[in-house]
PDB file of N, CA and C in Angstrom:
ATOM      1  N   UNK A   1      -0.520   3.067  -1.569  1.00  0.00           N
ATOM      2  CA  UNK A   1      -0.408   1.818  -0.838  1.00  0.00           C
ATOM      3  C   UNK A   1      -1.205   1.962   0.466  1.00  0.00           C
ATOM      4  N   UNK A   2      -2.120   0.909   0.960  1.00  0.00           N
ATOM      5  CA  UNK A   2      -2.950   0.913   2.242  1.00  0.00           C
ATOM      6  C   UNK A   2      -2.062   0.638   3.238  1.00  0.00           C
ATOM      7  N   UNK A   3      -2.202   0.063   4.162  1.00  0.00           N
ATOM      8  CA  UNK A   3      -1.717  -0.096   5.672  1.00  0.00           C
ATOM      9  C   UNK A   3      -1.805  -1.891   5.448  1.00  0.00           C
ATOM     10  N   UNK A   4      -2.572  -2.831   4.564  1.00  0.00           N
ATOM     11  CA  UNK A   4      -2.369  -4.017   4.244  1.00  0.00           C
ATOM     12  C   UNK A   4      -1.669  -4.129   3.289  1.00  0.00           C
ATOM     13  N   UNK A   5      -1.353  -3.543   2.234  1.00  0.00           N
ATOM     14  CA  UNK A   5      -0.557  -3.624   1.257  1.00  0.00           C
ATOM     15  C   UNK A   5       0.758  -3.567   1.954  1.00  0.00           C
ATOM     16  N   UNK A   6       1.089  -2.648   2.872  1.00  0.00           N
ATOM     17  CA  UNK A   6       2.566  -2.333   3.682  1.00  0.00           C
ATOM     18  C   UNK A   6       2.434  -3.681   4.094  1.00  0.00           C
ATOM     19  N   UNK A   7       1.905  -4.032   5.376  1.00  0.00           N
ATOM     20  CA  UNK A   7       2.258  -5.323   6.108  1.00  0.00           C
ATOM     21  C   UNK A   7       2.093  -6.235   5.201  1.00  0.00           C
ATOM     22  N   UNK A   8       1.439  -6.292   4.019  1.00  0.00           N
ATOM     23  CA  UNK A   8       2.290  -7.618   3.462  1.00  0.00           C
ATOM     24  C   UNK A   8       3.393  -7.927   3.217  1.00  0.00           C
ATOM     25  N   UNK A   9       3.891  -6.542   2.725  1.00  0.00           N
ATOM     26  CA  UNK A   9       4.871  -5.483   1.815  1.00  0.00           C
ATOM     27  C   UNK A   9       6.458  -6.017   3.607  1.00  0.00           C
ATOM     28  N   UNK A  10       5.841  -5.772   4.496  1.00  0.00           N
ATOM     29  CA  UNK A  10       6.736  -6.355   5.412  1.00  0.00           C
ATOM     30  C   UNK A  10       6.832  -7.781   6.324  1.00  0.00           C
ATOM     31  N   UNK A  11       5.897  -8.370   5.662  1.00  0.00           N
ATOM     32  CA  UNK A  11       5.613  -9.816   5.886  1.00  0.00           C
ATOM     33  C   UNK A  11       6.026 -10.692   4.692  1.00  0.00           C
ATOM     34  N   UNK A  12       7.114 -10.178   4.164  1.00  0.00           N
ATOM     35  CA  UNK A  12       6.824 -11.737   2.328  1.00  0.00           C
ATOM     36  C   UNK A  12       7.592 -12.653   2.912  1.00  0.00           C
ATOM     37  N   UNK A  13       6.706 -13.262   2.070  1.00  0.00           N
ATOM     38  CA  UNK A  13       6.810 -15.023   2.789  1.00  0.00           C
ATOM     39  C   UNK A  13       6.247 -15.856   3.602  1.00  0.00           C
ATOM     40  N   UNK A  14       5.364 -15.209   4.137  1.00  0.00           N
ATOM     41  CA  UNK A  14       4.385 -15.404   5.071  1.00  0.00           C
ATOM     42  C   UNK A  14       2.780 -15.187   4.599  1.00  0.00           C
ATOM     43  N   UNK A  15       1.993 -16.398   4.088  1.00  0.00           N
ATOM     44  CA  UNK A  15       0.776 -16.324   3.666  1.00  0.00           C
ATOM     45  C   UNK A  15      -0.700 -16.352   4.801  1.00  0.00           C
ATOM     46  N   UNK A  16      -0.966 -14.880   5.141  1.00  0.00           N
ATOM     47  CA  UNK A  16      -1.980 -15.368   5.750  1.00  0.00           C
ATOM     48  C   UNK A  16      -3.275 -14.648   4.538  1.00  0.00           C
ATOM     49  N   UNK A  17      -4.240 -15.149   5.793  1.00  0.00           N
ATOM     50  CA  UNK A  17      -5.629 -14.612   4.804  1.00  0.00           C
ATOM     51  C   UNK A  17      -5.738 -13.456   5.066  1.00  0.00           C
ATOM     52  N   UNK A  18      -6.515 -12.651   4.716  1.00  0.00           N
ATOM     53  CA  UNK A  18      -6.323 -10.660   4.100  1.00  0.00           C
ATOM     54  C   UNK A  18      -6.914 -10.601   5.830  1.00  0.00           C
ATOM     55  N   UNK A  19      -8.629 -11.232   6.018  1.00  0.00           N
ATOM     56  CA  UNK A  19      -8.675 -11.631   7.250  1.00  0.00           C
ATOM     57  C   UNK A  19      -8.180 -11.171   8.296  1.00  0.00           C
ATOM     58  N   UNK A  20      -6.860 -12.321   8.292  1.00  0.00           N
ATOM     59  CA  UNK A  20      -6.091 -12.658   9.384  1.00  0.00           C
ATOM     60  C   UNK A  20      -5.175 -10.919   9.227  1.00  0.00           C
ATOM     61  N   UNK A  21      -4.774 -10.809   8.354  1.00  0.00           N
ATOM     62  CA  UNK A  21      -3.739  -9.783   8.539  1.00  0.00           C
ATOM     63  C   UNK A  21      -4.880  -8.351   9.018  1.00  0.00           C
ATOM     64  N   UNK A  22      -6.226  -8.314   8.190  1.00  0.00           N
ATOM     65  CA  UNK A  22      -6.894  -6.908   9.146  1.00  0.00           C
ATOM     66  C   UNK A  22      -6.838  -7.418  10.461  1.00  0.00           C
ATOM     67  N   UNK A  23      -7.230  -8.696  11.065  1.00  0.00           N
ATOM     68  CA  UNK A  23      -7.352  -8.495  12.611  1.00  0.00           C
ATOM     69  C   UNK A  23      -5.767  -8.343  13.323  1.00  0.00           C
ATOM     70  N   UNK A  24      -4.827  -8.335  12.806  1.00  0.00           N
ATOM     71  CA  UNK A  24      -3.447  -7.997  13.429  1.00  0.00           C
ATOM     72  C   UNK A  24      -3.510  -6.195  13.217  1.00  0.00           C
ATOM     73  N   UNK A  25      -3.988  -5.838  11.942  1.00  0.00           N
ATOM     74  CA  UNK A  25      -4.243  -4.337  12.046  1.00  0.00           C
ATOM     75  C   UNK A  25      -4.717  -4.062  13.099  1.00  0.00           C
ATOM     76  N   UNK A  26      -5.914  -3.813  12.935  1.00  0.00           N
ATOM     77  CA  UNK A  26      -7.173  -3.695  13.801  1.00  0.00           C
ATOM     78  C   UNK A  26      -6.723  -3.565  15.347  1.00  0.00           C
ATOM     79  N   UNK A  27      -5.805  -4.763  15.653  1.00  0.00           N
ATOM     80  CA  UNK A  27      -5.551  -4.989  17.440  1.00  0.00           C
ATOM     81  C   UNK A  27      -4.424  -3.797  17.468  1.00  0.00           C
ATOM     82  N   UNK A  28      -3.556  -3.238  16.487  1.00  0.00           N
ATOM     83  CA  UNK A  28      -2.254  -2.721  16.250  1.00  0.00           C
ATOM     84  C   UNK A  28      -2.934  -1.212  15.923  1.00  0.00           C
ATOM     85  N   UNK A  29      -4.203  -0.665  16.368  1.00  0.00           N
ATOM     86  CA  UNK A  29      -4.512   0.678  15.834  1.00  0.00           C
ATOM     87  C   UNK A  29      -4.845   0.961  14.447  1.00  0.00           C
ATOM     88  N   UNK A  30      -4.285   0.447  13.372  1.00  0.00           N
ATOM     89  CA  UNK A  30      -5.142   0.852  12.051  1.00  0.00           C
ATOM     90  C   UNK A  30      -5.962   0.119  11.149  1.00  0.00           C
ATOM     91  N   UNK A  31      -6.237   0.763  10.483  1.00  0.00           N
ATOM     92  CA  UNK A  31      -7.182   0.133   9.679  1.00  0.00           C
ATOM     93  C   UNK A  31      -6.640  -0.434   8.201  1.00  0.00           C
ATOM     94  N   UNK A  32      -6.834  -1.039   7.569  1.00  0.00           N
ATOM     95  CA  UNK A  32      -6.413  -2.400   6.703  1.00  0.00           C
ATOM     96  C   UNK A  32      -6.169  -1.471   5.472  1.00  0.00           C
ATOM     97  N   UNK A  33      -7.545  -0.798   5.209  1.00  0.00           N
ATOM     98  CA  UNK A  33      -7.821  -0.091   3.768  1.00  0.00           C
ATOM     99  C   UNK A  33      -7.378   1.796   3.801  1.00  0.00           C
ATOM    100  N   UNK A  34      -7.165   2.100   4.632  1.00  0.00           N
ATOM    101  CA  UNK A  34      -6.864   3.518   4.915  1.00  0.00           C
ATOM    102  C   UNK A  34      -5.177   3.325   4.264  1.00  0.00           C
ATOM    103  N   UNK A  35      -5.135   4.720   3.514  1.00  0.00           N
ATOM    104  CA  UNK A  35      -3.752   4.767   3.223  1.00  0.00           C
ATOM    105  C   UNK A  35      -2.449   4.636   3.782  1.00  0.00           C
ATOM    106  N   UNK A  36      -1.640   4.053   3.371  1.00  0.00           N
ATOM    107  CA  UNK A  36      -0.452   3.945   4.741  1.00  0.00           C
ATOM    108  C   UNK A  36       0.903   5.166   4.369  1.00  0.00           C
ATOM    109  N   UNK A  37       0.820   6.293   5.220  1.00  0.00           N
ATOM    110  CA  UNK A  37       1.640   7.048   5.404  1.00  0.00           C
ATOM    111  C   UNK A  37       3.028   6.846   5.908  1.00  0.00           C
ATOM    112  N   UNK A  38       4.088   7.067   4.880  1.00  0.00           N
ATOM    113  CA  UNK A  38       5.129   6.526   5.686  1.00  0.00           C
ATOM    114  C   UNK A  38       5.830   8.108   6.431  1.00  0.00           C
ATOM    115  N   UNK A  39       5.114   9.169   6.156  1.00  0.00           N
ATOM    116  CA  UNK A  39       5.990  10.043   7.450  1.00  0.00           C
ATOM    117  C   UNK A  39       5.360  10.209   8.790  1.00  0.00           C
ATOM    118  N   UNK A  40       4.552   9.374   8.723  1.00  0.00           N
ATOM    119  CA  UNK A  40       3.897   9.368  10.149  1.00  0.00           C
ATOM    120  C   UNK A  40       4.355   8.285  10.805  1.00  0.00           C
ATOM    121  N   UNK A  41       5.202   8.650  11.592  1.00  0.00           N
ATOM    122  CA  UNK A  41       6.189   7.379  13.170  1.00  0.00           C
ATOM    123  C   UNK A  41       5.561   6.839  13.510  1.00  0.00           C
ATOM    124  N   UNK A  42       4.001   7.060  13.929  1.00  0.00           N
ATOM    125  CA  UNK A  42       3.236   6.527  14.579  1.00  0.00           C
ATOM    126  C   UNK A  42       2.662   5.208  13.942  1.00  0.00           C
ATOM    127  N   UNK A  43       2.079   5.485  12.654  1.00  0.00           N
ATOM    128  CA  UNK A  43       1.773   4.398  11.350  1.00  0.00           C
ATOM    129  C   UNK A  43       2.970   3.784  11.340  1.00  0.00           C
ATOM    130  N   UNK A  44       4.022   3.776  10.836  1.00  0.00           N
ATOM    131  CA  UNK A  44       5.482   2.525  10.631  1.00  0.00           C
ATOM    132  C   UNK A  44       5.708   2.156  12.250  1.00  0.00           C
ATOM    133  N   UNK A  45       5.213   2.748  13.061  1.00  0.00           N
ATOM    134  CA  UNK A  45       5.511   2.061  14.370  1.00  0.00           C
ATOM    135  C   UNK A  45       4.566   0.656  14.569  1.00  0.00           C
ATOM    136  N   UNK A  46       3.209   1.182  14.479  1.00  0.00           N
ATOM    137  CA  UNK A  46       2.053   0.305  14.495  1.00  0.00           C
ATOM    138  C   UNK A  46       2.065  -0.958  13.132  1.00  0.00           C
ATOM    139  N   UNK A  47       2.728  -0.657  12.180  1.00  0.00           N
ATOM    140  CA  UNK A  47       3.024  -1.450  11.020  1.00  0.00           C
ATOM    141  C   UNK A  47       4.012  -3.064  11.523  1.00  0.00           C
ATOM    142  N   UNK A  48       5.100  -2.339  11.803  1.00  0.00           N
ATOM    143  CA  UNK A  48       5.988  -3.367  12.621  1.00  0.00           C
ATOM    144  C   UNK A  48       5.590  -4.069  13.965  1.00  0.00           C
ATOM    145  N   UNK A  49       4.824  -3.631  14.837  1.00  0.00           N
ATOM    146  CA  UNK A  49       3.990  -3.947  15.728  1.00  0.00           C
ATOM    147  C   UNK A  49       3.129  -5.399  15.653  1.00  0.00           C
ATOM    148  N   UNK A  50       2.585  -4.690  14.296  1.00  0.00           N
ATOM    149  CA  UNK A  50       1.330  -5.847  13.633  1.00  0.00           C
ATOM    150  C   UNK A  50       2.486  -7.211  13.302  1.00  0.00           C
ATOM    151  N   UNK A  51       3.405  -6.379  12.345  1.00  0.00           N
ATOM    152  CA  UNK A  51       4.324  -7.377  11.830  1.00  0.00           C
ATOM    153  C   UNK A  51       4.573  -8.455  12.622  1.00  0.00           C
ATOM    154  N   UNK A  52       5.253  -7.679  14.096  1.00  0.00           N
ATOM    155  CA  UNK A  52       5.682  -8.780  15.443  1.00  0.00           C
ATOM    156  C   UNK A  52       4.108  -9.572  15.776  1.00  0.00           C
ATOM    157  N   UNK A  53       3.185  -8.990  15.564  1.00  0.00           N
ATOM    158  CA  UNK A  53       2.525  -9.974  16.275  1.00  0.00           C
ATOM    159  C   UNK A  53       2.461 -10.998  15.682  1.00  0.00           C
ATOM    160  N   UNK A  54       2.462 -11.065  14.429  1.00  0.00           N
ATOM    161  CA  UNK A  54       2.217 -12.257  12.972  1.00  0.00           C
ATOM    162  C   UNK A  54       3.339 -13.109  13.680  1.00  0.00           C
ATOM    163  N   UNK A  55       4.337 -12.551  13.626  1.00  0.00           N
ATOM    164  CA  UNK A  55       5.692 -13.473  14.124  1.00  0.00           C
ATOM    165  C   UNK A  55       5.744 -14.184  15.151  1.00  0.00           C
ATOM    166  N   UNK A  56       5.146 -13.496  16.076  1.00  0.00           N
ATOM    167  CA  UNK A  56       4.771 -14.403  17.207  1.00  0.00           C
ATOM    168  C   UNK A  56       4.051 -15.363  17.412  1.00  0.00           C
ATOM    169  N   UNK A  57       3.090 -15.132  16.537  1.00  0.00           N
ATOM    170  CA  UNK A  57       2.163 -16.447  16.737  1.00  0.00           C
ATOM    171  C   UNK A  57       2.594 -17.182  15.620  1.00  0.00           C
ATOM    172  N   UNK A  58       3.631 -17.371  14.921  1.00  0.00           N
ATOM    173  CA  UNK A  58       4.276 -18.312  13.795  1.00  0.00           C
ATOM    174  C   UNK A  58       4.820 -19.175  14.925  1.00  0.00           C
ATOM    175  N   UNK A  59       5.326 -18.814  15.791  1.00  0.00           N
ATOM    176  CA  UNK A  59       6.104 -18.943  16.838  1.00  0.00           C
ATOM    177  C   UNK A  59       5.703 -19.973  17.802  1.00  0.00           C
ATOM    178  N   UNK A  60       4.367 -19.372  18.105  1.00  0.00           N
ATOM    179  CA  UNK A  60       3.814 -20.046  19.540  1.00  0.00           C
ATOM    180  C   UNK A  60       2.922 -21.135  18.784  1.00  0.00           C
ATOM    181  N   UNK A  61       3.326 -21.555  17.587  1.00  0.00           N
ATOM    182  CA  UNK A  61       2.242 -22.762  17.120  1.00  0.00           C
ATOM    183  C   UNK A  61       3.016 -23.233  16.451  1.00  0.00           C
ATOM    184  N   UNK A  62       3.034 -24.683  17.274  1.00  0.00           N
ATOM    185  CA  UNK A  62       4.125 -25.900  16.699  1.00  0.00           C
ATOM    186  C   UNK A  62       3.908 -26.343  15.305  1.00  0.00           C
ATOM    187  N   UNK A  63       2.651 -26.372  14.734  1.00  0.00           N
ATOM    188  CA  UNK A  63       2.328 -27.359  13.624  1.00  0.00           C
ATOM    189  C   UNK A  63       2.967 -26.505  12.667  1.00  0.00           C
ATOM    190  N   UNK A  64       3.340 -25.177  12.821  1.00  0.00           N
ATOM    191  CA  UNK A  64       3.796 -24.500  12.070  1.00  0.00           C
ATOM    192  C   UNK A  64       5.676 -25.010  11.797  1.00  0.00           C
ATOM    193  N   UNK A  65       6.088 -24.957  12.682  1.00  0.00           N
ATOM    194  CA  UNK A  65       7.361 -25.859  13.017  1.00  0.00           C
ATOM    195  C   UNK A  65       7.363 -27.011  12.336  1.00  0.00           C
ATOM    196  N   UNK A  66       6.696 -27.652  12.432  1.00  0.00           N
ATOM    197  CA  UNK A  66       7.022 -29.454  11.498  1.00  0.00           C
ATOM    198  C   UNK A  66       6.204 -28.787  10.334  1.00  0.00           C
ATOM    199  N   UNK A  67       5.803 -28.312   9.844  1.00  0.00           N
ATOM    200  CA  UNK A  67       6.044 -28.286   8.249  1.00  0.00           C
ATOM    201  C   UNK A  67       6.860 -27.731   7.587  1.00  0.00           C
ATOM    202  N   UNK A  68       7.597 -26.648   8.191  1.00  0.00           N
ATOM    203  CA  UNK A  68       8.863 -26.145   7.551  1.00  0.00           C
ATOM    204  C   UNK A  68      10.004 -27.302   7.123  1.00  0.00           C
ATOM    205  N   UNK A  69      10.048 -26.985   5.685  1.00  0.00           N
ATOM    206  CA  UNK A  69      10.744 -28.406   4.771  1.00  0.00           C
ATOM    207  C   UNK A  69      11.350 -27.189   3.434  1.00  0.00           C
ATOM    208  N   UNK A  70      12.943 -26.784   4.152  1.00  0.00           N
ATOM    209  CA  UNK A  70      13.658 -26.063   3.244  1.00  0.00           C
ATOM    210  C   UNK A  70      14.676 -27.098   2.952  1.00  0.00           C
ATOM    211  N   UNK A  71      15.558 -26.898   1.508  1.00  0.00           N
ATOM    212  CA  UNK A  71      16.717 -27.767   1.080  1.00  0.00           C
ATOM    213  C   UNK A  71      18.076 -28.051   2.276  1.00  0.00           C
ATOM    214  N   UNK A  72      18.300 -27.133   3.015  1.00  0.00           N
ATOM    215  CA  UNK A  72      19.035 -27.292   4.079  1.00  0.00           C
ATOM    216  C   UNK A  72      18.687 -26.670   5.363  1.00  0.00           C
ATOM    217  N   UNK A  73      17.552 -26.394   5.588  1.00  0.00           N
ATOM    218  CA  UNK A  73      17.515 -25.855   6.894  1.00  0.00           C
ATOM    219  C   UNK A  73      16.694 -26.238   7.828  1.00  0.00           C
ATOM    220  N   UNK A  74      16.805 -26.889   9.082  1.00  0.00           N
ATOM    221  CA  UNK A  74      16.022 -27.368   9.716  1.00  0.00           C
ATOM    222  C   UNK A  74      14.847 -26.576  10.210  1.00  0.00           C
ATOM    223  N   UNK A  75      13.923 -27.153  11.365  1.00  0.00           N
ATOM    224  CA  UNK A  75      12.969 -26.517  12.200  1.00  0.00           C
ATOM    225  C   UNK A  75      14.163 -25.580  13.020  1.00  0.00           C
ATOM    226  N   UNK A  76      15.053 -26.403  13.565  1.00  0.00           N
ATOM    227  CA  UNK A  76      15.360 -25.350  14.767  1.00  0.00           C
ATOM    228  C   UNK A  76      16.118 -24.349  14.408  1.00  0.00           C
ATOM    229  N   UNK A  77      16.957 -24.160  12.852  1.00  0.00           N
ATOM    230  CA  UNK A  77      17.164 -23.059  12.373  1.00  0.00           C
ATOM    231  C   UNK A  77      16.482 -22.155  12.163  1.00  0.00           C
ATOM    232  N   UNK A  78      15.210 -22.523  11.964  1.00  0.00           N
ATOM    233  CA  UNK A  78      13.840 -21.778  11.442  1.00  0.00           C
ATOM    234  C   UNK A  78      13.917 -20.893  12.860  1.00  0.00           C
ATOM    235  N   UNK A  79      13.644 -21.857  13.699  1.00  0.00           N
ATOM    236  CA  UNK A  79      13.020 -21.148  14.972  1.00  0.00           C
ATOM    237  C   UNK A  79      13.725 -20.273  15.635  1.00  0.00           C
ATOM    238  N   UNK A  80      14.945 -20.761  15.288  1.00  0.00           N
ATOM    239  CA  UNK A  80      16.476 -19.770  15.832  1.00  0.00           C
ATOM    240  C   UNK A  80      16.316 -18.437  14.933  1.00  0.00           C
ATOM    241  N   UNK A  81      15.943 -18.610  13.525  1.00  0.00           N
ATOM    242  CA  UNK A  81      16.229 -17.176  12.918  1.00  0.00           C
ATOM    243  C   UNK A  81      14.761 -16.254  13.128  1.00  0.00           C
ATOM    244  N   UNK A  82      14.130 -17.020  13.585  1.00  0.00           N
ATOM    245  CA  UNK A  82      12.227 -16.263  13.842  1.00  0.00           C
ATOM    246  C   UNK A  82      12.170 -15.828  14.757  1.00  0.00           C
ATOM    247  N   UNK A  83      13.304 -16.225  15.781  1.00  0.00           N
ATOM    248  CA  UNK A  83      13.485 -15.853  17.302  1.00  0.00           C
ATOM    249  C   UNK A  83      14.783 -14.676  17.191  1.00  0.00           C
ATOM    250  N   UNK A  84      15.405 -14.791  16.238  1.00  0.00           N
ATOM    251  CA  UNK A  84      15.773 -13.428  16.002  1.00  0.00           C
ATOM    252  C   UNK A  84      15.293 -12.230  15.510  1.00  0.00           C
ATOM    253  N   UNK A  85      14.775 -12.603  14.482  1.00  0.00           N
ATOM    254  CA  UNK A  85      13.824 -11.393  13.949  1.00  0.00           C
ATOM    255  C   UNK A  85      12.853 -10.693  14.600  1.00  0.00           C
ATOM    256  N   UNK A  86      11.967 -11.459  15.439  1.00  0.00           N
ATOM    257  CA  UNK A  86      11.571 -11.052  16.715  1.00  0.00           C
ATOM    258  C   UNK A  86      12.056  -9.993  17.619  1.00  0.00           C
ATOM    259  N   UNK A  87      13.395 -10.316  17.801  1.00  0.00           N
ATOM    260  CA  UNK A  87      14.199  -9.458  18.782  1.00  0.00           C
ATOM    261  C   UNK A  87      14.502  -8.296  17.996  1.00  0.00           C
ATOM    262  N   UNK A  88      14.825  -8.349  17.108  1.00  0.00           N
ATOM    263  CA  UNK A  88      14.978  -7.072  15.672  1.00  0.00           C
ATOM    264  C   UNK A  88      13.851  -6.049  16.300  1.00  0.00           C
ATOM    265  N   UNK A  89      13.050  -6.712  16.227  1.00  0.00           N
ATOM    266  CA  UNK A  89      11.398  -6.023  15.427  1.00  0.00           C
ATOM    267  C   UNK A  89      11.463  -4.969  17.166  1.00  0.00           C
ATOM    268  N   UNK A  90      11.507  -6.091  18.032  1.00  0.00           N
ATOM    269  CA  UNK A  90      10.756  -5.413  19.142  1.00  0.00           C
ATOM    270  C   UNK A  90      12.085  -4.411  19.148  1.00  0.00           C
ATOM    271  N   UNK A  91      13.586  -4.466  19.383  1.00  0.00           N
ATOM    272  CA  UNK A  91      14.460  -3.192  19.675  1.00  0.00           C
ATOM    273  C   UNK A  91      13.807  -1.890  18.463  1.00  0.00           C
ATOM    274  N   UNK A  92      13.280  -2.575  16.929  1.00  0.00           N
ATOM    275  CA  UNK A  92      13.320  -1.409  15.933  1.00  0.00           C
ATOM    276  C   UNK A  92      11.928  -0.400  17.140  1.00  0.00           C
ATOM    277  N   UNK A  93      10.945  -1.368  17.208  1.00  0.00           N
ATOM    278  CA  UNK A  93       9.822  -0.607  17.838  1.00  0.00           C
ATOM    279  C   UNK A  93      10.427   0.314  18.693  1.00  0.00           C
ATOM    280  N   UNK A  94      11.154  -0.133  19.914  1.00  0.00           N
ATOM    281  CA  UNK A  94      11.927   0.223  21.304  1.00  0.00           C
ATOM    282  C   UNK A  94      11.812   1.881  20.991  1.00  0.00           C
ATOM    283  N   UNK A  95      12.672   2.105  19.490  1.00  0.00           N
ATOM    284  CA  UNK A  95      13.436   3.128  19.599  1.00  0.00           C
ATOM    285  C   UNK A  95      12.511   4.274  19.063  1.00  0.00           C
ATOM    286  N   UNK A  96      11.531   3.611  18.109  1.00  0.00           N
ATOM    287  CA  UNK A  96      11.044   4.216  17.334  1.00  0.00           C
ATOM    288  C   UNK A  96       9.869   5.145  17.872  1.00  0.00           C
ATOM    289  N   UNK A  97       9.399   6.487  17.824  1.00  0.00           N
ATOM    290  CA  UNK A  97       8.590   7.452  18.445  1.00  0.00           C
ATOM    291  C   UNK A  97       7.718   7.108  17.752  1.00  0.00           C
ATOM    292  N   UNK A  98       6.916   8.083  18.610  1.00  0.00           N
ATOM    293  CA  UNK A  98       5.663   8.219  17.994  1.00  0.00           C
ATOM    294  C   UNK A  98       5.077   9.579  17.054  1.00  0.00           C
ATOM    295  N   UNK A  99       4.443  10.142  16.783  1.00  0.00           N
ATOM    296  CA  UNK A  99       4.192  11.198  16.321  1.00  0.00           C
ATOM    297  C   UNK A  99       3.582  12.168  17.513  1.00  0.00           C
ATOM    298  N   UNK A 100       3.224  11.925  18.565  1.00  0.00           N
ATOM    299  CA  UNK A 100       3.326  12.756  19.332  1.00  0.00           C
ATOM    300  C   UNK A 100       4.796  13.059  20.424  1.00  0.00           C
ATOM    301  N   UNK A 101       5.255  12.079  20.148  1.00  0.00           N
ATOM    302  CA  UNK A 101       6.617  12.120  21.140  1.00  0.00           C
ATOM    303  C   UNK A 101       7.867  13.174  20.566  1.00  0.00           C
ATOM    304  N   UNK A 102       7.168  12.709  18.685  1.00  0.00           N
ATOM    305  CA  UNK A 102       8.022  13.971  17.918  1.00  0.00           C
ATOM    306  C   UNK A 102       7.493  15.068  17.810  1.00  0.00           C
ATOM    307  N   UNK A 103       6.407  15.380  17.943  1.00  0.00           N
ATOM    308  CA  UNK A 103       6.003  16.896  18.190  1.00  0.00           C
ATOM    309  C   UNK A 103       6.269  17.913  19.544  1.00  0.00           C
ATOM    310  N   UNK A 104       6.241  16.369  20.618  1.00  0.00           N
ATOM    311  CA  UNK A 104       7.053  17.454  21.908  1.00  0.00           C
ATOM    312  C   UNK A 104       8.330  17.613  22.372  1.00  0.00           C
ATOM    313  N   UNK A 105       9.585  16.960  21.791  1.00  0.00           N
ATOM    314  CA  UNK A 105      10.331  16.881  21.222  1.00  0.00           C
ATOM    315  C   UNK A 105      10.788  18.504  21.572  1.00  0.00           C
ATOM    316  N   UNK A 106      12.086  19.099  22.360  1.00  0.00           N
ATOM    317  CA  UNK A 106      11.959  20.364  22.475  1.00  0.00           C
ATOM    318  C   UNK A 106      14.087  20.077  21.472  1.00  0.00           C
ATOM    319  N   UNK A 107      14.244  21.318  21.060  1.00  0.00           N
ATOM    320  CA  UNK A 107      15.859  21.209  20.835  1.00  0.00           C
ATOM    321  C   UNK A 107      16.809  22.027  21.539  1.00  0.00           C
ATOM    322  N   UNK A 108      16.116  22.727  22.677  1.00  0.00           N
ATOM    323  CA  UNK A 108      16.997  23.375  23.277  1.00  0.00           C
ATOM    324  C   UNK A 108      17.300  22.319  24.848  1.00  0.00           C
ATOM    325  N   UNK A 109      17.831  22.565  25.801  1.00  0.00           N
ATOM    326  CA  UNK A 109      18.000  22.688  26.667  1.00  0.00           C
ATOM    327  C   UNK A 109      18.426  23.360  27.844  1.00  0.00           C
ATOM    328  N   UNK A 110      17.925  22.799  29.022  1.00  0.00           N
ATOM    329  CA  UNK A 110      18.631  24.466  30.375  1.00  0.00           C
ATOM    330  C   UNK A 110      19.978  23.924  30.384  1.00  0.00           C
ATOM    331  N   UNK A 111      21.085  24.762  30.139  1.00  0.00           N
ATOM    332  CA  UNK A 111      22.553  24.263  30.699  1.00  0.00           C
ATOM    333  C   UNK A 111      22.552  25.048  32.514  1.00  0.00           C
ATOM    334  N   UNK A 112      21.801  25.724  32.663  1.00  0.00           N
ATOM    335  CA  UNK A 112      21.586  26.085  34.274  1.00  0.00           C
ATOM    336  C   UNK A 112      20.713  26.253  34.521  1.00  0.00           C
ATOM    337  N   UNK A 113      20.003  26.160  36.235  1.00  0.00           N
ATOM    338  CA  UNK A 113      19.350  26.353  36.967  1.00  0.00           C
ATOM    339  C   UNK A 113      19.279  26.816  38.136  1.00  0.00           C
ATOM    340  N   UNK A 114      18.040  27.684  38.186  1.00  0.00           N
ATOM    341  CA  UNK A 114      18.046  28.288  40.087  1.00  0.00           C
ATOM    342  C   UNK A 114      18.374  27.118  40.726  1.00  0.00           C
TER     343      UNK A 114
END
């Protein structure tokens, strides 16, 4: 699986053009067609990253809003649950390291000092 195959893979439901989703790569550090590693923190960090940005700009563009036409759910449910997921995405990022943050990463600590 590439690094576009993932972010689609964490975008369903959301149709953009292949395009649109490399330039959310691209601004997010990777590249579209390079393999997507999932034990590297750094790659699933930058993955969800891209993800939020897609979300955001679902967000910040109204016309996107008046066409949403589900069996019971309005725009402002829409916008209420997009404005949650949002908040998801950015705490998952918050927490999530990087691959260098896990390599310096020590497991001991001083319990004293001079």
């Amino acid at each position: 699986m590439n690094n576009l195959q993932r972010l689609q893979l964490e975008t369903k439901g959301i149709n953009l053009d292949q395009l649109e989703l490399t330039v959310y790569l691209q601004e997010n550090e990777l590249q579209p067609f390079e393999e997507y590693n999932p034990q590297s923190a750094t790659n699933k960090r930058n993955i969800y990253r891209s993800a939020l940005s897609i979300l955001e700009s679902i967000a910040n563009n109204p016309s996107v809003m008046k066409s949403v036409k589900l069996d019971d759910m309005t725009v402002s449910d829409f916008h209420e649950n997009l404005l949650s997921r949002i908040d998801q995405l950015e705490r998952k990022i918050r927490t999530l390291k990087t691959d260098e943050q896990i390599a310096n990463e020590s497991n001991f600590f001083m319990l004293f000092s001079d």
